[in-house]
C-alpha atoms as a PDB file:
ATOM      1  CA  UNK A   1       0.000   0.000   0.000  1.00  0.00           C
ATOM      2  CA  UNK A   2       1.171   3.578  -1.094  1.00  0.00           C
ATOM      3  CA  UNK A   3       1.595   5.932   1.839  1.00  0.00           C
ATOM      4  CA  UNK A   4       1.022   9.781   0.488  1.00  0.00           C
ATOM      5  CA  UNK A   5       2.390  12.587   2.737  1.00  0.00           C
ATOM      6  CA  UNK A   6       0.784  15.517   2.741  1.00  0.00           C
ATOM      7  CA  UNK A   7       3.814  18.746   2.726  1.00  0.00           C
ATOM      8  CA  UNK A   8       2.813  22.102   3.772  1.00  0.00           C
ATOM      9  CA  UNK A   9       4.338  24.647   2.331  1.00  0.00           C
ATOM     10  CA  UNK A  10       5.498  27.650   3.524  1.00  0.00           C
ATOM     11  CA  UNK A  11       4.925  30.985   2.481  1.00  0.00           C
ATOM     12  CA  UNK A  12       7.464  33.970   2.916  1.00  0.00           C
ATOM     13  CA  UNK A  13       5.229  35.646   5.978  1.00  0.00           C
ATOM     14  CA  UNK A  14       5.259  32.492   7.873  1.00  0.00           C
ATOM     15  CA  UNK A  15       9.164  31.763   7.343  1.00  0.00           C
ATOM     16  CA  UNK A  16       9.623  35.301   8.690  1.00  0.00           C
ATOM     17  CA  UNK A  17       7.438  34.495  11.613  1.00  0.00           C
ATOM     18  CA  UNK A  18       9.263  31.710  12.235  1.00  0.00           C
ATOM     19  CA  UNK A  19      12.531  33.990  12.337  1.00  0.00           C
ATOM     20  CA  UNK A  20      10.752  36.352  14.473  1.00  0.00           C
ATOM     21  CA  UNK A  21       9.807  33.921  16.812  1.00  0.00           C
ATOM     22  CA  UNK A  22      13.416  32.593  17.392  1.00  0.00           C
ATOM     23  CA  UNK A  23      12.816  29.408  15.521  1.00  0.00           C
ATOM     24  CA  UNK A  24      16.153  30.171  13.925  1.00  0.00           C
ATOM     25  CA  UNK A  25      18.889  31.292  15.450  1.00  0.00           C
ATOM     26  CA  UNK A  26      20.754  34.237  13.551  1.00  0.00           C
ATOM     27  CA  UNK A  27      24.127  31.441  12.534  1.00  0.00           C
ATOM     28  CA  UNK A  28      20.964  28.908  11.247  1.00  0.00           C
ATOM     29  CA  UNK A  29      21.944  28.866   7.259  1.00  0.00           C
ATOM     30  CA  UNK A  30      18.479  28.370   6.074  1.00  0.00           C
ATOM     31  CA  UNK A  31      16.835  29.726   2.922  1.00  0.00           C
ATOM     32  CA  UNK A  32      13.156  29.779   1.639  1.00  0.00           C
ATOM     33  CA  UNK A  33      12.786  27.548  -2.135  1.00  0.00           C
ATOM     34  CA  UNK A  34       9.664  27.055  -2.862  1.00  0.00           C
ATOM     35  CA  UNK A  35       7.719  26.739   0.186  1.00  0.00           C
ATOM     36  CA  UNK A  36      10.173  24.458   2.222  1.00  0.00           C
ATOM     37  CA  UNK A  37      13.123  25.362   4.211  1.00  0.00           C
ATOM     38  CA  UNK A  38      16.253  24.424   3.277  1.00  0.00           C
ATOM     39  CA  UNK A  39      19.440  24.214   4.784  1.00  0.00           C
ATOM     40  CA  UNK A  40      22.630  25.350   3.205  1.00  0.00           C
ATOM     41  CA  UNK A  41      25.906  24.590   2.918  1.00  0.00           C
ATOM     42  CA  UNK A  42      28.472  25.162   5.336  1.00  0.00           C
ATOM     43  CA  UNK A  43      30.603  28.250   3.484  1.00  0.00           C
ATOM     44  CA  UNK A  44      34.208  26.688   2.676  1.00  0.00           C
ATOM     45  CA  UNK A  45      37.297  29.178   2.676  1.00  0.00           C
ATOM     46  CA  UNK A  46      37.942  29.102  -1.051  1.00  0.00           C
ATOM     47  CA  UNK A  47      33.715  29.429  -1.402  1.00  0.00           C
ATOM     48  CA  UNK A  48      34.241  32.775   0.798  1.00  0.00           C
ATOM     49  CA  UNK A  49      36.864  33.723  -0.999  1.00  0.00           C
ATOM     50  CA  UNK A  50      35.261  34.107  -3.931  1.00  0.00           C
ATOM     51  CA  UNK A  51      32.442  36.078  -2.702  1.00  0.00           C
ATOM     52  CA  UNK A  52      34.857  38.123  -1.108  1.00  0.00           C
ATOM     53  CA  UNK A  53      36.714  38.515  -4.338  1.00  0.00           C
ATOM     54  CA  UNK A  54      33.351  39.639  -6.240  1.00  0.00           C
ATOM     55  CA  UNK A  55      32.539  41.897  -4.001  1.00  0.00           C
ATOM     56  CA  UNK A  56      35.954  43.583  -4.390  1.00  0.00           C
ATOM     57  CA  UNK A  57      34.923  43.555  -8.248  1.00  0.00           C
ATOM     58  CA  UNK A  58      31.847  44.603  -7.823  1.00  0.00           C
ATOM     59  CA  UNK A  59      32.510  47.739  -5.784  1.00  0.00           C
ATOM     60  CA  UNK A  60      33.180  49.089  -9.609  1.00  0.00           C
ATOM     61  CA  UNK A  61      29.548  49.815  -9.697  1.00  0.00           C
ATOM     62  CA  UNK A  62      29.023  52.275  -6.846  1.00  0.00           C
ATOM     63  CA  UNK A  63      26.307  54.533  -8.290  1.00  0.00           C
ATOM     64  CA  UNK A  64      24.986  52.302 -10.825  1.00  0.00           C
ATOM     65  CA  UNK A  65      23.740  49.085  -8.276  1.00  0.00           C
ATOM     66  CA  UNK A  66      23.471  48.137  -4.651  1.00  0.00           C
ATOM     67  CA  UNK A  67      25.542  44.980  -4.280  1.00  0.00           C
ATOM     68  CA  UNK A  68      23.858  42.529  -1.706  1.00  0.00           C
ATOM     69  CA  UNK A  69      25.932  39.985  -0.252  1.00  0.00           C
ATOM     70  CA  UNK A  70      24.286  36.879   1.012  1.00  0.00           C
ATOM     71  CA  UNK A  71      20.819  38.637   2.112  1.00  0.00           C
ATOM     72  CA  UNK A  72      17.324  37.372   0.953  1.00  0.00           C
ATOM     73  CA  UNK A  73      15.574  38.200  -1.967  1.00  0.00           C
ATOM     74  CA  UNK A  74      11.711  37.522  -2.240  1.00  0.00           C
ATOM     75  CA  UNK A  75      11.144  36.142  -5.540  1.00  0.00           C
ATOM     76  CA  UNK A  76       7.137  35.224  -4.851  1.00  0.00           C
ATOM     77  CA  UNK A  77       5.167  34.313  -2.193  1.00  0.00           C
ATOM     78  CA  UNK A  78       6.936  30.803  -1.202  1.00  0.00           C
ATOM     79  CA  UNK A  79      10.365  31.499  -2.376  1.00  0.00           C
ATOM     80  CA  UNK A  80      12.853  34.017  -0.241  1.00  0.00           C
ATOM     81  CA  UNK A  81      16.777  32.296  -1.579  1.00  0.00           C
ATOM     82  CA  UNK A  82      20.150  34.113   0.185  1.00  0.00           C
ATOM     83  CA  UNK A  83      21.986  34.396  -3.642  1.00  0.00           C
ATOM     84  CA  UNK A  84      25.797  34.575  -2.744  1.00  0.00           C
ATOM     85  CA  UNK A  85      25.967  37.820  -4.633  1.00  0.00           C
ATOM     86  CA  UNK A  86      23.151  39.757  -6.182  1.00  0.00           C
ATOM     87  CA  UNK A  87      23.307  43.722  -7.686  1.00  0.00           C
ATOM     88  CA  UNK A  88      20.338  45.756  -7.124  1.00  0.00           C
ATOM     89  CA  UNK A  89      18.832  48.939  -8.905  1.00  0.00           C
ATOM     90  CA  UNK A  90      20.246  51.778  -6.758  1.00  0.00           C
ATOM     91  CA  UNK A  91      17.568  52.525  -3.964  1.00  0.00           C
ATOM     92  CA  UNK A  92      18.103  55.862  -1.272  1.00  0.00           C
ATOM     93  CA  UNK A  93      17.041  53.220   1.427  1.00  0.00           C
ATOM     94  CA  UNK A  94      18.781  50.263   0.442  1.00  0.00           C
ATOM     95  CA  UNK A  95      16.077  48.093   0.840  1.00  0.00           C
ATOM     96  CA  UNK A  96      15.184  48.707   3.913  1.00  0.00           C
ATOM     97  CA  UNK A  97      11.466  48.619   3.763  1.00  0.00           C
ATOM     98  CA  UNK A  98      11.691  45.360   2.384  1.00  0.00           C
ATOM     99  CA  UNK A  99      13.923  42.577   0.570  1.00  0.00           C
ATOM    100  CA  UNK A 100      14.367  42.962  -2.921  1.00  0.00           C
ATOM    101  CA  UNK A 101      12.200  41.578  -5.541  1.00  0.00           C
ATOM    102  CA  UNK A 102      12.482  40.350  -8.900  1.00  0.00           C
ATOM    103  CA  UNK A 103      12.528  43.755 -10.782  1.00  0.00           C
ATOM    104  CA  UNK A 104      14.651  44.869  -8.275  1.00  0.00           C
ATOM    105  CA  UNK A 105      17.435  42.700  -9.169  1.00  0.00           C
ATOM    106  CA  UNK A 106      20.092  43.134 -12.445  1.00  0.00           C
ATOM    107  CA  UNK A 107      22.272  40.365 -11.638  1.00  0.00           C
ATOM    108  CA  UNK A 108      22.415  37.209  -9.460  1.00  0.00           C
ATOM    109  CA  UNK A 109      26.119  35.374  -8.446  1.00  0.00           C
ATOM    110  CA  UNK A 110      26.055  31.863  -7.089  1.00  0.00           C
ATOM    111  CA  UNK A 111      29.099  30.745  -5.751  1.00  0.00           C
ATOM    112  CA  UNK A 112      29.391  26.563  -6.170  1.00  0.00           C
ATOM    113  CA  UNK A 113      31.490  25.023  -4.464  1.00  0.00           C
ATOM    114  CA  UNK A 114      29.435  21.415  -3.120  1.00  0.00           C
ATOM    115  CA  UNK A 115      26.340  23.065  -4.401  1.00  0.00           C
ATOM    116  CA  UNK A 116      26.942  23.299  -8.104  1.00  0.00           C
ATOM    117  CA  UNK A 117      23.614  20.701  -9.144  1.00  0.00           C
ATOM    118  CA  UNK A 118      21.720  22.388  -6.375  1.00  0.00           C
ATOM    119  CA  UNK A 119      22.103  25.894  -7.716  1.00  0.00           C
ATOM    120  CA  UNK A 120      21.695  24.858 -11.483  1.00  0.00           C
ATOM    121  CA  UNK A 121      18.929  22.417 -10.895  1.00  0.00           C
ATOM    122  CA  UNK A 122      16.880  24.281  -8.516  1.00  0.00           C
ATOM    123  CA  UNK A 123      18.015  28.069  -8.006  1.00  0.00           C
ATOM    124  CA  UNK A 124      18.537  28.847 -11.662  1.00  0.00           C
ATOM    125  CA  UNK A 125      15.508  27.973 -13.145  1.00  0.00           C
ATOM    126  CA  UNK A 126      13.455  29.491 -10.235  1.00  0.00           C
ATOM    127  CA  UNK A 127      15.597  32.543 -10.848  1.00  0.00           C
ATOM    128  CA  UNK A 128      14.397  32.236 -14.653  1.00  0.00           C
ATOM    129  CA  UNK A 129      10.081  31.973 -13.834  1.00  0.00           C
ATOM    130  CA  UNK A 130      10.403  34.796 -11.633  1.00  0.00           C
ATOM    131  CA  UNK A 131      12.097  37.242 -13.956  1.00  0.00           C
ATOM    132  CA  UNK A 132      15.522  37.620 -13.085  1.00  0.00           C
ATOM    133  CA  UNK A 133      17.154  38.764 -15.742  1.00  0.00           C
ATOM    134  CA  UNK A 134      21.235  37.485 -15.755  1.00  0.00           C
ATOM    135  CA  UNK A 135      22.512  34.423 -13.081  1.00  0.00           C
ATOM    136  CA  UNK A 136      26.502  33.594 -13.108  1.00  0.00           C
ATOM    137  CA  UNK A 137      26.908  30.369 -11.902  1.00  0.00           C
ATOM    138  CA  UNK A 138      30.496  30.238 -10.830  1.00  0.00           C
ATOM    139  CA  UNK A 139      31.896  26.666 -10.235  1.00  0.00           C
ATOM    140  CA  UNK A 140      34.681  26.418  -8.300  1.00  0.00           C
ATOM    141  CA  UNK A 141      35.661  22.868  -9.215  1.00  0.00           C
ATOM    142  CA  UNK A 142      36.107  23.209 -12.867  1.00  0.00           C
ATOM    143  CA  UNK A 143      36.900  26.732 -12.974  1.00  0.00           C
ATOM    144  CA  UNK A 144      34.362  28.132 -15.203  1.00  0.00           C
ATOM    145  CA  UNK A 145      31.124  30.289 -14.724  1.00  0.00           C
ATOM    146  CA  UNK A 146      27.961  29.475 -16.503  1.00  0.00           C
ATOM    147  CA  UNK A 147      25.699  32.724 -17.658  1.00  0.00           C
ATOM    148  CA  UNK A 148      22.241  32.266 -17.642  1.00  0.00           C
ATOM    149  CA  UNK A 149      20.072  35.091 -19.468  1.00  0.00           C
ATOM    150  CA  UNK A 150      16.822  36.152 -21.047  1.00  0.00           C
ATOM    151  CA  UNK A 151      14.638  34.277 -18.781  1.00  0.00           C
ATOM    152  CA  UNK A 152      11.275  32.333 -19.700  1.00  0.00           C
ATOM    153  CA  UNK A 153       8.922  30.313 -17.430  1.00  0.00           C
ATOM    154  CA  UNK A 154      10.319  27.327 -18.836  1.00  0.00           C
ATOM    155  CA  UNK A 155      14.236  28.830 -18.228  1.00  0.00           C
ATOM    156  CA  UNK A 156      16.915  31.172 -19.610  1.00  0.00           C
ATOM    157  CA  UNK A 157      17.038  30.701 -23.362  1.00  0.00           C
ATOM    158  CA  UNK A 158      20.301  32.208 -23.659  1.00  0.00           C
ATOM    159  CA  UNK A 159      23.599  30.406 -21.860  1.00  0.00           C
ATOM    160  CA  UNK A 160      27.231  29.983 -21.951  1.00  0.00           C
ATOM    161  CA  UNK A 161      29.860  28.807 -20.071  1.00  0.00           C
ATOM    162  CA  UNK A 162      32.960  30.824 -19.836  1.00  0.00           C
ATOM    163  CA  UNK A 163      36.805  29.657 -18.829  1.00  0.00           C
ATOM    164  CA  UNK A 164      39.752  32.166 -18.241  1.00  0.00           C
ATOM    165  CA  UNK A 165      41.225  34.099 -20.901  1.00  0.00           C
ATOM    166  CA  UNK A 166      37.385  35.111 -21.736  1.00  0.00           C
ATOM    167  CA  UNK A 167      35.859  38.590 -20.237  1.00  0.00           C
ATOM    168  CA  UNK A 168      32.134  38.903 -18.877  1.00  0.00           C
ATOM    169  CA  UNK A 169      30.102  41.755 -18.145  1.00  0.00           C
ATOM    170  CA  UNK A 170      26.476  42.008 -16.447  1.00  0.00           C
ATOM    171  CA  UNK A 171      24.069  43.152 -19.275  1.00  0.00           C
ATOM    172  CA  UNK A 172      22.482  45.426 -16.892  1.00  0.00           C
ATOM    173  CA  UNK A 173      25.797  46.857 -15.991  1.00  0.00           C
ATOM    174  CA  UNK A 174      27.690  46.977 -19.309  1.00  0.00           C
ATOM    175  CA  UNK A 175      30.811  49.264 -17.843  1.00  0.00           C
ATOM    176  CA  UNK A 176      31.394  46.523 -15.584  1.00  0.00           C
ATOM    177  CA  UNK A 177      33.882  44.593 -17.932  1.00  0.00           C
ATOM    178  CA  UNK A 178      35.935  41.306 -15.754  1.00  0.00           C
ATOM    179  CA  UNK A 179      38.007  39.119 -16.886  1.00  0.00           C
ATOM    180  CA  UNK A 180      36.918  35.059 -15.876  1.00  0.00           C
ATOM    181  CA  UNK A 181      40.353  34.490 -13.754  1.00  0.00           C
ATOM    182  CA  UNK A 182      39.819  37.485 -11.763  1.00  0.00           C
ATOM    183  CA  UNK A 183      36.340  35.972  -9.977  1.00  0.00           C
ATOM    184  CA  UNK A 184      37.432  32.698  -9.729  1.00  0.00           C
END
């Protein structure tokens, strides 16, 4: 006989709750993917390095984007994922009155390190049915970072996968011009 579980899923008001209540604790790594909690991976060194790294690179674009490092961003009502990296549309209060949404955001970095089928199974194409419109996938293990744009319900239509020696820039932030080796 066939046992069926029922799941509930969460929505973004009652994961907050759950924050506010003390459910987590502030060093809990959790994040909000379609209506479940789940837990993520412990951050390596060479994993923080690389965020580290970007954000170095990043800080290029003071004026032109808010970069957000590691903070939530509510795609819809049951998903709220911590990206590693993410740059906003400038905003006076930073975002203060609430996390970023999807129109909100110009570019999304995920940093894989033991999470590279995670992040391009799950994360990327939930990036691509709520609108975000460039993800860089950068895998640590095989030194190369996967672009993901023009997104679709169904997923980005337009990807590559770039190695060092090649240049990348966001297509929301053209001036932003790095070379592969430098991020990884």
């Amino acid at each position: 006989m066939a046992v069926q579980l029922l799941r509930h899923l969460f929505t973004v008001e009652e994961y907050d709750r759950m924050a506010q209540a003390g459910i987590f604790s502030e060093d809990d790594r959790v994040e909000l993917i379609e209506g479940e909690i789940v837990e993520m991976s412990p951050i390596g060194s060479r994993h923080a390095a690389c965020v580290a790294r970007l954000t170095a690179l990043f800080s290029q674009v003071q004026g032109q984007a808010i970069i957000w490092v590691q903070n939530p961003i509510r795609l819809n009502e049951h998903s709220e994922p911590q990206p590693d990296l993410a740059l906003l549309r400038p905003r006076e209060d930073f975002y203060a009155h609430g996390h970023p949404r999807p129109e909100d955001v110009l570019l999304i970095v995920e940093v894989a390190d033991t999470t590279e089928d995670f992040d391009r199974e799950i994360k990327v194409p939930l990036y691509a049915r709520t609108g975000i419109p460039e993800v860089w996938v950068v895998v640590l293990a095989d030194e190369h970072i996967e672009v993901h744009r023009r997104p679709t319900p169904q997923g980005y239509k337009e990807g590559q996968t770039l190695r060092r020696g090649q240049r990348l820039s966001p297509q929301n932030v053209p001036d932003l011009d790095l070379a592969v080796e430098a991020m990884l």
